[in-house]
N, C-alpha and C. Protein backbone atom coordinates (compact mmCIF):
# COMPACT_ATOMS: atom_id res chain seq x y z
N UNK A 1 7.92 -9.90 28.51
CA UNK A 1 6.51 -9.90 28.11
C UNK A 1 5.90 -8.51 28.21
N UNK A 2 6.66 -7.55 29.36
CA UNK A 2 5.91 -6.18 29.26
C UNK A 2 6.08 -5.33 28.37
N UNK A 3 7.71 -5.90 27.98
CA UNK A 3 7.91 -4.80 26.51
C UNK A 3 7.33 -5.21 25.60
N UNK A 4 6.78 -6.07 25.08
CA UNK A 4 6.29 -6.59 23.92
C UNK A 4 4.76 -6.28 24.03
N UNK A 5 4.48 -5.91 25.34
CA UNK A 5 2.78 -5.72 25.15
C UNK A 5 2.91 -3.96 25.03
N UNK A 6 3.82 -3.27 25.57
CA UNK A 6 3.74 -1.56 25.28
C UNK A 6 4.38 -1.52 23.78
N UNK A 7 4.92 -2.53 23.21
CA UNK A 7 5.52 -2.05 21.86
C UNK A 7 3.91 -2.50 21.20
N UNK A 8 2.75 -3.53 21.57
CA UNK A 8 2.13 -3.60 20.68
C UNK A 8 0.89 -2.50 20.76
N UNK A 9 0.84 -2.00 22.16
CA UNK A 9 -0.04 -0.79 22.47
C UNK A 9 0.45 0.43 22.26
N UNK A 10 1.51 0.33 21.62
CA UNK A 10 1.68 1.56 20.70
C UNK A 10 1.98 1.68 19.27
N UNK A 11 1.88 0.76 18.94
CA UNK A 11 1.73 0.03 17.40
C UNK A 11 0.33 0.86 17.01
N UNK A 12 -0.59 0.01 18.43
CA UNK A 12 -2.18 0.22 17.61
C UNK A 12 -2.67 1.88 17.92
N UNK A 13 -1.69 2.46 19.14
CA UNK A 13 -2.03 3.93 18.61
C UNK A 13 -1.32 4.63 17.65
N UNK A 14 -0.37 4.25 17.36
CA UNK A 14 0.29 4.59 15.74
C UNK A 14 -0.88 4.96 14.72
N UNK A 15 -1.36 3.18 14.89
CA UNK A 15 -2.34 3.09 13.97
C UNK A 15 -3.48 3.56 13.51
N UNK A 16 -3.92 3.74 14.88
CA UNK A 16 -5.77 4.65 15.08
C UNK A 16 -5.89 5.95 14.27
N UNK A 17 -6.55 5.97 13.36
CA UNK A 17 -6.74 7.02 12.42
C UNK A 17 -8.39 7.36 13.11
N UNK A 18 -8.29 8.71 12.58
CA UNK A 18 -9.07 9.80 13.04
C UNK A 18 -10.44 10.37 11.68
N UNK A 19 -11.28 10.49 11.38
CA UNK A 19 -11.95 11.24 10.18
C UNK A 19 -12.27 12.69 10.65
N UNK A 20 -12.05 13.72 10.22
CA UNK A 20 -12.62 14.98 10.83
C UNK A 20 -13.65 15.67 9.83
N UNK A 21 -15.07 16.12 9.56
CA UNK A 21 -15.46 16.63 8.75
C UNK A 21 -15.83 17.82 9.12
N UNK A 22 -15.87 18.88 8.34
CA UNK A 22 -16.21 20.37 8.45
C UNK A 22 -17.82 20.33 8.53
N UNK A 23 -18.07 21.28 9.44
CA UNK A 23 -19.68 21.30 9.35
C UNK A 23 -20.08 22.62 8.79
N UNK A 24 -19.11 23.50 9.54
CA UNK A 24 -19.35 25.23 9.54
C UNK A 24 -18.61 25.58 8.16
N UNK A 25 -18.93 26.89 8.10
CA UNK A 25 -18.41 27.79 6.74
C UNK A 25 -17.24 28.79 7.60
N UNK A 26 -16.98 29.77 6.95
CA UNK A 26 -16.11 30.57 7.00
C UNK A 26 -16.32 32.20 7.93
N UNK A 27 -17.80 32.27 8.06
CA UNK A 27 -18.67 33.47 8.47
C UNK A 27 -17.80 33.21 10.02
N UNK A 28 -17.52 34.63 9.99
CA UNK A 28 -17.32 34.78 11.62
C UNK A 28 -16.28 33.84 12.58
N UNK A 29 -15.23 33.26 11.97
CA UNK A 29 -14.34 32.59 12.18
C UNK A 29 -12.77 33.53 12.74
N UNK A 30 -12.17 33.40 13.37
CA UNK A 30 -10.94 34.07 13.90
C UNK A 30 -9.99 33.35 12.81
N UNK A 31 -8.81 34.16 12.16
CA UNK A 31 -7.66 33.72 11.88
C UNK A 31 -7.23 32.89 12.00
N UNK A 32 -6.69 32.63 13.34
CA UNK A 32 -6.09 31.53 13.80
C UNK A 32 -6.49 30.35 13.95
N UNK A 33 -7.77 30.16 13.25
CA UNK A 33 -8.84 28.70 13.33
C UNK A 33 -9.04 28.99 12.15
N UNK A 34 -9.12 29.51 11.06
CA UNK A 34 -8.88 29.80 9.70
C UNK A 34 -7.68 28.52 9.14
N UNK A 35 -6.73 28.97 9.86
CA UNK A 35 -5.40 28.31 9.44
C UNK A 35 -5.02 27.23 10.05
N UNK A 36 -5.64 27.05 11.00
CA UNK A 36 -5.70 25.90 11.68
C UNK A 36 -6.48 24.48 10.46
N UNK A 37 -7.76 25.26 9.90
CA UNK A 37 -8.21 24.38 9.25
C UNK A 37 -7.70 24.04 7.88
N UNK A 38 -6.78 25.09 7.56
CA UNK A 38 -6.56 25.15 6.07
C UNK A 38 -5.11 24.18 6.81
N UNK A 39 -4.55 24.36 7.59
CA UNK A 39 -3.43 23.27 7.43
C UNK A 39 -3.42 21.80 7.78
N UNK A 40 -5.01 21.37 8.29
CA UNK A 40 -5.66 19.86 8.07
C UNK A 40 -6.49 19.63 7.08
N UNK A 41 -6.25 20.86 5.97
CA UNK A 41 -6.93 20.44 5.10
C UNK A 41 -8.63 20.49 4.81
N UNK A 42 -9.18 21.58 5.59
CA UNK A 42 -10.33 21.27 5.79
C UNK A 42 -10.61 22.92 4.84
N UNK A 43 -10.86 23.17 3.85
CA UNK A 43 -11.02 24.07 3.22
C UNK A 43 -12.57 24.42 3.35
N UNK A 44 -13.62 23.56 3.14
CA UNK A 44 -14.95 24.15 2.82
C UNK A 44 -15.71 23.44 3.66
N UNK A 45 -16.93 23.74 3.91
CA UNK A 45 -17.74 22.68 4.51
C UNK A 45 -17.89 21.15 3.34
N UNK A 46 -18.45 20.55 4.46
CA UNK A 46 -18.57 18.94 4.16
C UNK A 46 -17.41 18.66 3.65
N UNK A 47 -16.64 18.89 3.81
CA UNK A 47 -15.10 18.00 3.47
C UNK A 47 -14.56 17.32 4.64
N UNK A 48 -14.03 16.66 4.06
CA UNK A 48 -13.34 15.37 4.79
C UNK A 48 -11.94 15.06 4.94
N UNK A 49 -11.42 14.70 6.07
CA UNK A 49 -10.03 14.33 6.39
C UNK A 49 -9.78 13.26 6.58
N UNK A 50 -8.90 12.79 7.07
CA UNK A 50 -8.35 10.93 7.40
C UNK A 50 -7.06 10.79 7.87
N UNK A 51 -6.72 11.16 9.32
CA UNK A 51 -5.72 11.78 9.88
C UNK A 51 -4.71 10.24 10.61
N UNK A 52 -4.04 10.49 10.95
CA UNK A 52 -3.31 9.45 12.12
C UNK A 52 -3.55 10.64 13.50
N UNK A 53 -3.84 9.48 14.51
CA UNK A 53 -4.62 10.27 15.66
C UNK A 53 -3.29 10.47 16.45
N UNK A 54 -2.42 11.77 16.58
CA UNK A 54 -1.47 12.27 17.23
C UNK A 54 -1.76 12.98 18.12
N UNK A 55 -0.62 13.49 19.22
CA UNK A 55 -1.37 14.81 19.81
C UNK A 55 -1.52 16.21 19.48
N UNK A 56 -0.25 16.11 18.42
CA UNK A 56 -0.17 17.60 17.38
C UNK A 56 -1.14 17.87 16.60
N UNK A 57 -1.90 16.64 16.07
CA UNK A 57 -3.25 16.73 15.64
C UNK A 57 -4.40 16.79 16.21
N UNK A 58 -4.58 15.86 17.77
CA UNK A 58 -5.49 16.49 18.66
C UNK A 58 -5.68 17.40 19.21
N UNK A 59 -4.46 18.46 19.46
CA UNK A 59 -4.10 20.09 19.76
C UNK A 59 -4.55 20.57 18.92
N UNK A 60 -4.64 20.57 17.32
CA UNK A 60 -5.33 21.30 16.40
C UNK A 60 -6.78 20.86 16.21
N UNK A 61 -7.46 19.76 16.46
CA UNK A 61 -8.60 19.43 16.75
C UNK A 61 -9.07 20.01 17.90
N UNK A 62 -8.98 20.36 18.74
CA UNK A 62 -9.36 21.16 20.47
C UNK A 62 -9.33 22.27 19.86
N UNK A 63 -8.68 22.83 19.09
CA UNK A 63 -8.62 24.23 18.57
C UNK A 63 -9.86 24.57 18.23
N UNK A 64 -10.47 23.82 17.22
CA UNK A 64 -11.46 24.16 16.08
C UNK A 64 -12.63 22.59 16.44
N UNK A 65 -12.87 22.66 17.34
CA UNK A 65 -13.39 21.89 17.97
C UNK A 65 -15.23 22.27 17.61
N UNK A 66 -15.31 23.23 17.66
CA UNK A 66 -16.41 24.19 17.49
C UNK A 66 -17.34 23.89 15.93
N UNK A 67 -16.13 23.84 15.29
CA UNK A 67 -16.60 23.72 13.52
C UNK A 67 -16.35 22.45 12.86
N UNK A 68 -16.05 21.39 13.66
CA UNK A 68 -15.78 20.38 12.90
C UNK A 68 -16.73 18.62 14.03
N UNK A 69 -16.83 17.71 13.02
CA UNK A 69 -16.98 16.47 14.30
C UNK A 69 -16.14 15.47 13.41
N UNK A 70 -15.49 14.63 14.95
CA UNK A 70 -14.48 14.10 14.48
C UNK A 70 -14.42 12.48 15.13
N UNK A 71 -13.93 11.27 14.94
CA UNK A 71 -14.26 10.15 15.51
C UNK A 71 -13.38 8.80 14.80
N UNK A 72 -13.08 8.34 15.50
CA UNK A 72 -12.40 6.96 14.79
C UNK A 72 -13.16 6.33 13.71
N UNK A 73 -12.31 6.38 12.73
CA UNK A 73 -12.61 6.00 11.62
C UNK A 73 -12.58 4.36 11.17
N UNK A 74 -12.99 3.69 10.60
CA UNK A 74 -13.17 2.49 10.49
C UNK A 74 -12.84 2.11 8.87
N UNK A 75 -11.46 1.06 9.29
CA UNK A 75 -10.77 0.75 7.66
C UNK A 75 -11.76 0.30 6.70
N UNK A 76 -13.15 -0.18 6.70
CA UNK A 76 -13.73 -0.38 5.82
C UNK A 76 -14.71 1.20 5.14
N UNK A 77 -14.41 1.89 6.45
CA UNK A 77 -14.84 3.58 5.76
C UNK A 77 -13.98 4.38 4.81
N UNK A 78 -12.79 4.24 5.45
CA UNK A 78 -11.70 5.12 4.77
C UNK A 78 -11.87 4.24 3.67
N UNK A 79 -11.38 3.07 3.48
CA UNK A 79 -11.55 2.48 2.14
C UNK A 79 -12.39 2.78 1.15
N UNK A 80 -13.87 2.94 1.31
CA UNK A 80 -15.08 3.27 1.05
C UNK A 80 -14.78 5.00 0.26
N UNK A 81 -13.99 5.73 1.02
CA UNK A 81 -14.02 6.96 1.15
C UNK A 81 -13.11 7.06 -0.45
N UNK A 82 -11.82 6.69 -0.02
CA UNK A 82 -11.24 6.36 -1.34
C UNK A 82 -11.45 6.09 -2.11
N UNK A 83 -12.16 5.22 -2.80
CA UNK A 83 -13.18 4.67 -3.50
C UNK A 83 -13.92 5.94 -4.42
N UNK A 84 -14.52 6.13 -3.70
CA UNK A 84 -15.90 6.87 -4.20
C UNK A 84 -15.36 8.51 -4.45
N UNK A 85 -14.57 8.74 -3.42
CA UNK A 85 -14.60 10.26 -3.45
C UNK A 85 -13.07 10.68 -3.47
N UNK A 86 -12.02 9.46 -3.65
CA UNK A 86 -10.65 9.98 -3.66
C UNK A 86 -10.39 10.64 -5.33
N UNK A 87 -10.13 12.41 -5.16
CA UNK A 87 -9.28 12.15 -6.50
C UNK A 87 -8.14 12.43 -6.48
N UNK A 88 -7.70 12.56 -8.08
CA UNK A 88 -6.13 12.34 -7.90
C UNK A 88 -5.71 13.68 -8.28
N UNK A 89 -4.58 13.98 -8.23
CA UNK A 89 -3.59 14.97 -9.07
C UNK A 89 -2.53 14.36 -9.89
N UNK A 90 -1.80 15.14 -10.51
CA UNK A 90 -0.04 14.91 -10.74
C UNK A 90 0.91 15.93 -10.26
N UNK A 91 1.79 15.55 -9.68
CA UNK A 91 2.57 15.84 -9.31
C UNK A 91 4.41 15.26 -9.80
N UNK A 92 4.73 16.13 -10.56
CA UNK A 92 5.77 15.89 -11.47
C UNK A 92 5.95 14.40 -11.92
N UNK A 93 4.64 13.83 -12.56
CA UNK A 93 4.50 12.81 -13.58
C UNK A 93 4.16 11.94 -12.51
N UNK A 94 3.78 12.31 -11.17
CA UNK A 94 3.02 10.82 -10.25
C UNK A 94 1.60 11.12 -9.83
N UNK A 95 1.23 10.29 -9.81
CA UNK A 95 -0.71 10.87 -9.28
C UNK A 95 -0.28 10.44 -8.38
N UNK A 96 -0.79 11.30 -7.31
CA UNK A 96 -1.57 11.19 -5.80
C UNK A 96 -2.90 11.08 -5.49
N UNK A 97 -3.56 10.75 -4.65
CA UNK A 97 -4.73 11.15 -4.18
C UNK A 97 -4.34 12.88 -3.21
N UNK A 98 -5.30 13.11 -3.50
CA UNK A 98 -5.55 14.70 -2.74
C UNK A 98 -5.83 13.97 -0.95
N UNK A 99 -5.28 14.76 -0.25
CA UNK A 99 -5.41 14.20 1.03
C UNK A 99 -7.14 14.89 2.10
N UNK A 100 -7.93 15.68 1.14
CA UNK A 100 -9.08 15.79 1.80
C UNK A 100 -9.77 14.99 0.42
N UNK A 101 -11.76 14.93 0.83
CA UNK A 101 -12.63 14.51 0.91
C UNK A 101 -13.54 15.28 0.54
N UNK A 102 -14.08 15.50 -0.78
CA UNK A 102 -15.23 16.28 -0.84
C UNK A 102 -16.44 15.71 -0.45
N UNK A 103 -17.68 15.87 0.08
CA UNK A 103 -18.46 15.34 0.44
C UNK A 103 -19.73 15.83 0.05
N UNK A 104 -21.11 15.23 0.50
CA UNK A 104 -22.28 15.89 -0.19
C UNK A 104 -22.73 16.02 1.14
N UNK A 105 -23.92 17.03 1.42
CA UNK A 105 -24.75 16.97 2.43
C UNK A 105 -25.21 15.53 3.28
N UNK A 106 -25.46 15.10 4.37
CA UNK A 106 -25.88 13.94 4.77
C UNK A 106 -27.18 13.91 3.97
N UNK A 107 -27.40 12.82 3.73
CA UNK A 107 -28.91 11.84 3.22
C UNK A 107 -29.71 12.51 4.57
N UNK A 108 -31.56 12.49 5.33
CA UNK A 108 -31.73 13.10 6.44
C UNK A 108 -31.40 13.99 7.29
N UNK A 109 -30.37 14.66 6.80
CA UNK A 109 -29.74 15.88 7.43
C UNK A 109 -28.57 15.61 8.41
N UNK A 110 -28.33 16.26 9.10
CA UNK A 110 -27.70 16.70 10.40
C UNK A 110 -28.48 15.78 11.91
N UNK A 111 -28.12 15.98 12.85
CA UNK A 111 -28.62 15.64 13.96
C UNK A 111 -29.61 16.80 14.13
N UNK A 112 -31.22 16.24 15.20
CA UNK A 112 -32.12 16.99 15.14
C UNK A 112 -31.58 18.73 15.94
N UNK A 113 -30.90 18.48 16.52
CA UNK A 113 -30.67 19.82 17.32
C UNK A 113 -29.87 21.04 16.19
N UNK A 114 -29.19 20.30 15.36
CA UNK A 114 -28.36 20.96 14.34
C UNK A 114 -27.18 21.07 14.66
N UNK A 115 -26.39 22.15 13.64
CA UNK A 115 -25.00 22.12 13.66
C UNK A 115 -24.45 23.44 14.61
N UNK A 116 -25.14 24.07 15.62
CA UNK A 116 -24.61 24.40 16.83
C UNK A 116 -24.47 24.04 17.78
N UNK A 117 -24.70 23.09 17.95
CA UNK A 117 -25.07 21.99 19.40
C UNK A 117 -23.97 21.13 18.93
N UNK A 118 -23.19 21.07 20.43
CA UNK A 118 -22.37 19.00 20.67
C UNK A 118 -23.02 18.90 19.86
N UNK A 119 -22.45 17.36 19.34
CA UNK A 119 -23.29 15.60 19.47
C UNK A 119 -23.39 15.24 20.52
N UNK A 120 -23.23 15.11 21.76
CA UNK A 120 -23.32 14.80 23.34
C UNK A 120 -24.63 15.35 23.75
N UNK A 121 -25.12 16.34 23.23
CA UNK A 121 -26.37 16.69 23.56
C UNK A 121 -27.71 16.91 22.49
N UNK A 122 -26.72 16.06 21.42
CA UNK A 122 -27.90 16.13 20.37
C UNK A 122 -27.91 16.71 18.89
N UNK A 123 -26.69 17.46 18.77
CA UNK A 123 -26.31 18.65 17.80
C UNK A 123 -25.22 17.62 16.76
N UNK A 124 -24.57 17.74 15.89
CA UNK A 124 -23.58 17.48 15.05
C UNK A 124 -22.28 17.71 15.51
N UNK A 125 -22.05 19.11 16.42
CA UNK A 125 -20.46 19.47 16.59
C UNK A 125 -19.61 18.26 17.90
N UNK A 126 -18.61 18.01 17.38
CA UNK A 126 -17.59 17.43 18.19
C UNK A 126 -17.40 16.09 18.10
N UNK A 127 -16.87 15.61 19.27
CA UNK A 127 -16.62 14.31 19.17
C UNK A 127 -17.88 13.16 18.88
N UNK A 128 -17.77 12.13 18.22
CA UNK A 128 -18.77 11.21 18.31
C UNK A 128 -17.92 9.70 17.97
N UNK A 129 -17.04 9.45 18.10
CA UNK A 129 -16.41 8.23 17.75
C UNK A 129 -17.08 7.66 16.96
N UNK A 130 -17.28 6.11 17.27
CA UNK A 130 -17.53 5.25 15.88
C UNK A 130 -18.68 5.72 15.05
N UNK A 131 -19.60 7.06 15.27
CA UNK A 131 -20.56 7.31 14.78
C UNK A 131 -20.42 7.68 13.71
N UNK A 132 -18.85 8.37 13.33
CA UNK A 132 -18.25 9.21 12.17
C UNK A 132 -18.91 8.03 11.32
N UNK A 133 -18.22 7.12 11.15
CA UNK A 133 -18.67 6.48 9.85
C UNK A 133 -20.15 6.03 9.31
N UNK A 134 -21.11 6.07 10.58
CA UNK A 134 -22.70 6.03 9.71
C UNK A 134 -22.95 7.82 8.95
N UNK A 135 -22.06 8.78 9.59
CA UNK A 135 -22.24 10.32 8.79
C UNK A 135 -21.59 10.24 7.78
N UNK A 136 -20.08 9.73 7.90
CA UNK A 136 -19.73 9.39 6.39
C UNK A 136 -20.49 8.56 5.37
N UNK A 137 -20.86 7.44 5.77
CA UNK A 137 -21.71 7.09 4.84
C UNK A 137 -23.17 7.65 4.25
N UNK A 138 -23.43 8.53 5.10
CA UNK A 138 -24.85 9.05 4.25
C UNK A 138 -24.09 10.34 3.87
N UNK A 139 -22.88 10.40 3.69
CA UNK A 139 -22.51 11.56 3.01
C UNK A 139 -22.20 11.66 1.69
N UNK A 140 -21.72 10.19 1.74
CA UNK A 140 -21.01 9.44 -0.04
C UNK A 140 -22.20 9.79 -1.34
């Protein structure tokens, strides 16, 4: 019975997907958080990701922690996300979806403190769990 409950508690962290959106621009950024973002895909502000929550990916999230907020994402968001804002390419005669998210400004803005401040104290930057998806949605 104990293996069957750690095989299913790691099933569901398999599973737990992540949204990360860019808040910041490019001004005054180091290299190495440059490339950090360009290899999750986070090219411009207000773009959007949809990650599987690893630790190779939470190591690059701690990185760039500063310029982005990030939070469990909710399958009726990502769905949503796809939807509205997935496009496609080809790639030698197959469409894909592109694996970021263009996005529009939030509807009401940002959080009142703005986008230098946590979210923990009021600001937009960092973690906010299930909150990602009421920002995704006034982002659509």
């Amino acid at each position: 019975m104990s293996e069957e409950k750690q095989e299913k508690k790691q099933v569901q962290k398999k599973s737990a997907k992540i949204a990360l959106v860019r808040i910041k621009g490019n001004n005054k950024i180091s290299q190495e958080k440059r490339d950090t973002l360009d290899m999750l895909g986070l090219y411009k502000k207000n773009y959007c990701v949809v990650l599987e929550k690893t630790p190779s990916i939470m190591g690059m999230v701690k990185k760039i922690e500063d310029l982005v907020t990030w939070g469990e994402v909710s399958d009726s968001t990502s769905k949503e996300l796809k939807e509205k804002r997935g496009e496609k390419t080809k790639k030698k005669g197959k469409e894909e979806l592109k694996k970021f998210f263009r996005l529009c400004p939030p509807k009401g803005g940002f959080e009142r403190k703005g986008i230098k401040v946590p979210f923990s104290i009021g600001g937009a930057l960092g973690y906010r769990g299930d909150k990602i998806n009421d920002l995704i949605k006034r982002m659509l």
